[in-house]
Protein backbone atom coordinates (compact mmCIF):
# COMPACT_ATOMS: atom_id res chain seq x y z
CA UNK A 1 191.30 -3.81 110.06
CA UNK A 2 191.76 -5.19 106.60
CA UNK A 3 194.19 -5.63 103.84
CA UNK A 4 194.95 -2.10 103.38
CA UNK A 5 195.78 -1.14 107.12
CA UNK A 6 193.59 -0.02 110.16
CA UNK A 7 190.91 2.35 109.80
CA UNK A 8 189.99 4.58 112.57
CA UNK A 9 186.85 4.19 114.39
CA UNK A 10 185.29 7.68 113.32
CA UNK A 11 184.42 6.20 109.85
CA UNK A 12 186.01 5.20 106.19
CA UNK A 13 187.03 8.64 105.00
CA UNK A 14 188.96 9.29 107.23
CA UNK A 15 192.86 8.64 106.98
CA UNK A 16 194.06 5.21 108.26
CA UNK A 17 196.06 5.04 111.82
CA UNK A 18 198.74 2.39 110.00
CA UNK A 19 198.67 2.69 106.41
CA UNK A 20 199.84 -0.85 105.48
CA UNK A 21 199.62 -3.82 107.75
CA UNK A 22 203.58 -5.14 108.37
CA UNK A 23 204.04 -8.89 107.45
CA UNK A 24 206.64 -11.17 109.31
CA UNK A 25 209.55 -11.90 107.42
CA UNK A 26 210.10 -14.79 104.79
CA UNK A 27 213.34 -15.44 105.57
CA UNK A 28 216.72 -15.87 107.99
CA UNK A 29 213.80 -17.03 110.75
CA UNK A 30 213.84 -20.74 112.52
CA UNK A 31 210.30 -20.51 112.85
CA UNK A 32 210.43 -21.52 116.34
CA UNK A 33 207.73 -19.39 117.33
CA UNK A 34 204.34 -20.67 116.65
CA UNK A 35 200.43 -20.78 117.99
CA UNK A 36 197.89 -23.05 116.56
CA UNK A 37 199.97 -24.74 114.28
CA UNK A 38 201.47 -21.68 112.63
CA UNK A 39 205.04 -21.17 112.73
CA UNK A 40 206.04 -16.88 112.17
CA UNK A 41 208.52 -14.75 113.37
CA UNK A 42 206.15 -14.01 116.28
CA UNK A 43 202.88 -15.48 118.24
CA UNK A 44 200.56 -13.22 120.20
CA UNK A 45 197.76 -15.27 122.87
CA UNK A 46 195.87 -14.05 126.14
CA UNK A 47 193.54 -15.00 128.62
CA UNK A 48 191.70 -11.60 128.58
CA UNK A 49 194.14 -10.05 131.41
CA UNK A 50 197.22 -10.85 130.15
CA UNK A 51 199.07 -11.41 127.18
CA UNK A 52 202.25 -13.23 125.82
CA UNK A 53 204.34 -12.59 122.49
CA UNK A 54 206.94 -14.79 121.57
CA UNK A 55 209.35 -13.55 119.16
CA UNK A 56 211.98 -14.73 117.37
CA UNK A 57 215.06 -12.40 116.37
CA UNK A 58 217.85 -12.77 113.88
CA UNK A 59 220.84 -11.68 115.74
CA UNK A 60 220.98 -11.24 119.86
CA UNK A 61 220.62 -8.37 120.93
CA UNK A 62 223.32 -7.65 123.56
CA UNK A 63 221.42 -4.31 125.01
CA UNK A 64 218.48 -6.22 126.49
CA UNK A 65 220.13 -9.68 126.94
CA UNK A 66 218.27 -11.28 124.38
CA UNK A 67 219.89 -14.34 122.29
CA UNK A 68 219.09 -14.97 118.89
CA UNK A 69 215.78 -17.15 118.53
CA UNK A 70 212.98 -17.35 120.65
CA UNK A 71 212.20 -14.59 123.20
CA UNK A 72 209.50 -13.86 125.23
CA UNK A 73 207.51 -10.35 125.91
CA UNK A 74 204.68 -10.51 128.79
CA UNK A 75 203.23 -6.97 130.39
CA UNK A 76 205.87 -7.94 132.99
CA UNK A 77 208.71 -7.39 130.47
CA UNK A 78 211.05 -9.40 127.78
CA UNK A 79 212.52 -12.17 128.77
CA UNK A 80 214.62 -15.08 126.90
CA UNK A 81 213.01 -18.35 125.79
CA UNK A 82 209.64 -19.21 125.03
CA UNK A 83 206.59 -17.81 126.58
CA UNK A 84 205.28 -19.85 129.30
CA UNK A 85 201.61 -21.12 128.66
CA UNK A 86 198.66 -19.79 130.61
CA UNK A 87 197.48 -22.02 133.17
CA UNK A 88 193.74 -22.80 134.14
């Protein structure tokens, strides 16, 4: 991956699988979602089996129950709040 998307693994010439790489937005965010010290519109960690994205959204979004702000996806599904850390 670099600056001008994702190249595929066959080599350079070929065409690239995303053609630019999508940046969180600059504004109408809370920036409650952060890892390492870095506050986004989303945070993505794992422990090598699973994973954890917290999101946060601009408006709820009645369909899947999810309030504005922070929201939680996990390979078990999307859930509301923050993520729960992994434990050791």
């Amino acid at each position: 991956m670099n600056a001008s998307g994702f190249n595929p693994p066959c080599g350079e010439n070929e065409v690239p699988y995303i053609e630019f790489v999508p940046a969180p937005p600059s504004s109408g965010l809370s920036g409650k979602a952060s890892c390492d010290g870095v506050r986004n519109g989303y945070c993505y960690t794992s422990d090598g089996e699973s994973f954890r994205i917290t999101f946060e959204l601009e408006k709820a979004n009645r369909q899947l129950g999810l309030p504005k702000g922070v929201n939680c996806a996990t390979e078990n599904g999307i859930t509301p709040g923050v993520c729960q850390a992994f434990t050791q």
